[in-house]
Protein backbone atom coordinates (compact mmCIF):
# COMPACT_ATOMS: atom_id res chain seq x y z
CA UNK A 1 101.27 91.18 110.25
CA UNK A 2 99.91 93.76 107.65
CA UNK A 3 101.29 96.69 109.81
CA UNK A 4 104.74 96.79 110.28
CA UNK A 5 105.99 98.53 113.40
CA UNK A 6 109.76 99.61 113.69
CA UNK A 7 110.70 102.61 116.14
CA UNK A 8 113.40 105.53 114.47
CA UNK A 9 116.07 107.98 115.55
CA UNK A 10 116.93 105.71 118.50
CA UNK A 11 113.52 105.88 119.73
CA UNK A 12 112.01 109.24 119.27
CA UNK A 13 110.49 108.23 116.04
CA UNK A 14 107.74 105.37 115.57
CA UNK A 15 106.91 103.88 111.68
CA UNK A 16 104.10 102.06 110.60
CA UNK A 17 103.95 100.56 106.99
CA UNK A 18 100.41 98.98 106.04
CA UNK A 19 101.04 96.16 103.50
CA UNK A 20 97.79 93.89 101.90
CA UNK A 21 94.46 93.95 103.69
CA UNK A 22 94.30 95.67 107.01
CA UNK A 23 91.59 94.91 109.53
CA UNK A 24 90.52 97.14 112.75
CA UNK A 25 91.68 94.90 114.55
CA UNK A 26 95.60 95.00 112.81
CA UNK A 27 95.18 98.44 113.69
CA UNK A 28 94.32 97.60 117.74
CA UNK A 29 97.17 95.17 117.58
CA UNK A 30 99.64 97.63 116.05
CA UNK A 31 98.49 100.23 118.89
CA UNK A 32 98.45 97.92 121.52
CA UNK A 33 102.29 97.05 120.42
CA UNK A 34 103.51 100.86 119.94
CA UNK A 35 101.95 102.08 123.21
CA UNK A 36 103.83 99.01 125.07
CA UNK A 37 106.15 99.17 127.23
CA UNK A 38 105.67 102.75 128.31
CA UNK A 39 108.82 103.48 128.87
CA UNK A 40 109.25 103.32 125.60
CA UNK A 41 106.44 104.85 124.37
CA UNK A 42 107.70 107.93 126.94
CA UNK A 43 110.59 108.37 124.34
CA UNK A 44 108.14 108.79 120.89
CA UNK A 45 108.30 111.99 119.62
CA UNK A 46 106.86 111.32 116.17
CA UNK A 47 104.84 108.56 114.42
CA UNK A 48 105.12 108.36 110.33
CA UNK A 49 101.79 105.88 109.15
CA UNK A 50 102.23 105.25 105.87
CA UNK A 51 98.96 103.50 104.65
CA UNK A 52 100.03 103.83 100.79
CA UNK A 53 100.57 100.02 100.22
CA UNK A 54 97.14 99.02 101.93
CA UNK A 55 94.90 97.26 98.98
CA UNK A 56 92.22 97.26 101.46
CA UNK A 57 90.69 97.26 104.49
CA UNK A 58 88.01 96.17 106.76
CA UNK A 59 87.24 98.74 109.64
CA UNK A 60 84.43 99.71 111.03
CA UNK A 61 83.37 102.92 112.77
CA UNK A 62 83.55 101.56 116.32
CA UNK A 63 87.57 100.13 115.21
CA UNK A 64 88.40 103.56 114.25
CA UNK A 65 87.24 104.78 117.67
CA UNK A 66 88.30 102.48 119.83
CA UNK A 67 91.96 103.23 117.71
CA UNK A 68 91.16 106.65 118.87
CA UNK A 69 90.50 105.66 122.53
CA UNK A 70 94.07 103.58 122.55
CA UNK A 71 95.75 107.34 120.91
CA UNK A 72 93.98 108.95 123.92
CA UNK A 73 95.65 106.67 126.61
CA UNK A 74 99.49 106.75 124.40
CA UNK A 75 98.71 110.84 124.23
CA UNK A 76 99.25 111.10 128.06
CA UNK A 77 102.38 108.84 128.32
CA UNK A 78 104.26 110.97 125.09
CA UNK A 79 102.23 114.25 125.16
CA UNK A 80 104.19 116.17 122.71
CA UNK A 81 104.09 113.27 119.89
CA UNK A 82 103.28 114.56 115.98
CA UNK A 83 101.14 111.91 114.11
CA UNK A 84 101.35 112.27 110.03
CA UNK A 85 99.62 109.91 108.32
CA UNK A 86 99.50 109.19 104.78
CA UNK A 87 97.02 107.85 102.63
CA UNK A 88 97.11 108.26 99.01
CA UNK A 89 93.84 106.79 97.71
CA UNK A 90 90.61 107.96 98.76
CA UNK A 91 89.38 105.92 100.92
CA UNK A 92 92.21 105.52 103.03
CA UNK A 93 92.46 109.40 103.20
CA UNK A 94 88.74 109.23 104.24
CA UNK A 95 89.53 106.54 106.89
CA UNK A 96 92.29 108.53 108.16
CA UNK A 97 90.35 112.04 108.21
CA UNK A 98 87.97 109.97 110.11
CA UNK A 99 90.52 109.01 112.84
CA UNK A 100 92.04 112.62 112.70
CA UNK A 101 88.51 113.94 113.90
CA UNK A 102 88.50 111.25 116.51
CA UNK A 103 91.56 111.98 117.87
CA UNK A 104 91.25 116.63 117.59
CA UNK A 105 91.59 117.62 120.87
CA UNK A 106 94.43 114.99 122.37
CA UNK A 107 97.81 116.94 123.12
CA UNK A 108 99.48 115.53 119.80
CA UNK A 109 99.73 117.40 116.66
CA UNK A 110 97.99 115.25 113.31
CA UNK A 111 98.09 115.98 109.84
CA UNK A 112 96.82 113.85 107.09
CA UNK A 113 99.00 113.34 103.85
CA UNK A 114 99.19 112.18 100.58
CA UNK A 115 102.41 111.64 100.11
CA UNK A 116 105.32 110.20 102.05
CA UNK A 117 107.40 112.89 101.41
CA UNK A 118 105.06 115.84 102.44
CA UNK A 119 104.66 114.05 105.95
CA UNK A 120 108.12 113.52 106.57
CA UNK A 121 108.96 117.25 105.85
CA UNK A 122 105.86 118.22 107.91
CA UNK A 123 107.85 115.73 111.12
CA UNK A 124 110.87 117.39 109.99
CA UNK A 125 109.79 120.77 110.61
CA UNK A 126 108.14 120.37 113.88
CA UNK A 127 110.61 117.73 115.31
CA UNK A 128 113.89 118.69 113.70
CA UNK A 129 114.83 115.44 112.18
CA UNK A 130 113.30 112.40 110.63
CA UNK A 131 115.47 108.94 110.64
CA UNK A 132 115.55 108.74 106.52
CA UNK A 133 117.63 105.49 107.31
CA UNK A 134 115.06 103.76 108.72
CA UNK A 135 112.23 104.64 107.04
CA UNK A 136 110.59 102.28 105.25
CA UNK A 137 109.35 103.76 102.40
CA UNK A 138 109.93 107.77 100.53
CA UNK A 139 113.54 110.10 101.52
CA UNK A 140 113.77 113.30 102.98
């Protein structure tokens, strides 16, 4: 699967690593198995999305939403989540600013990054700790 999903900090902390080409629908799929079961998803007090290994993509407006639509749902089971996602190249960033407007006005807090290591302090500070262990790509 291009996006990886492993969950952090016994729980409290949810990764996703894009690898190759990513699709909307990888991102649906990757959503649908975050936000599932919701006891779990209850736990999830931060998400890291590093997009930095993506070497491209096929999404289309109506993937993005419906992405946003899924975050919507997920916002109500884990309310007080932080979301950093990080996109160095500019499309990706675009794609991700996209989403971010999408998604203004859920109860999560979302920031878009460039780098690995400016979203992970950004988690750091509003969560108090980030799983460097188990994350799958940058250090704290």
């Amino acid at each position: 699967m291009p996006i990886d999903v492993r969950y952090l900090d016994d729980g409290i902390g949810v990764s996703w690593l894009g690898r190759g080409i990513v699709t909307g629908q990888d991102l649906i799929d990757a959503s649908e198995e975050t936000f599932a079961p919701e006891e779990r998803l209850k736990q999830v007090r931060y998400a890291l999305v590093d997009l930095t290994q993506i070497e491209g993509v096929s999404i289309s407006p109506a993937d993005i939403r419906k992405k946003a639509t899924l975050d919507g749902r997920a916002s109500s089971v884990a309310p007080n989540a932080v979301v950093a996602l990080v996109a160095a190249e500019d499309l990706m960033f675009g794609l991700a600013r996209i989403w971010d407007a999408y998604v203004d006005g859920l109860s999560w807090e979302t920031m878009v990054f460039r780098s690995v290591a400016e979203a992970e302090s950004w988690i750091q500070e509003r969560v108090g700790r980030v799983s460097a262990d188990d994350l799958p790509t940058g250090s704290i």
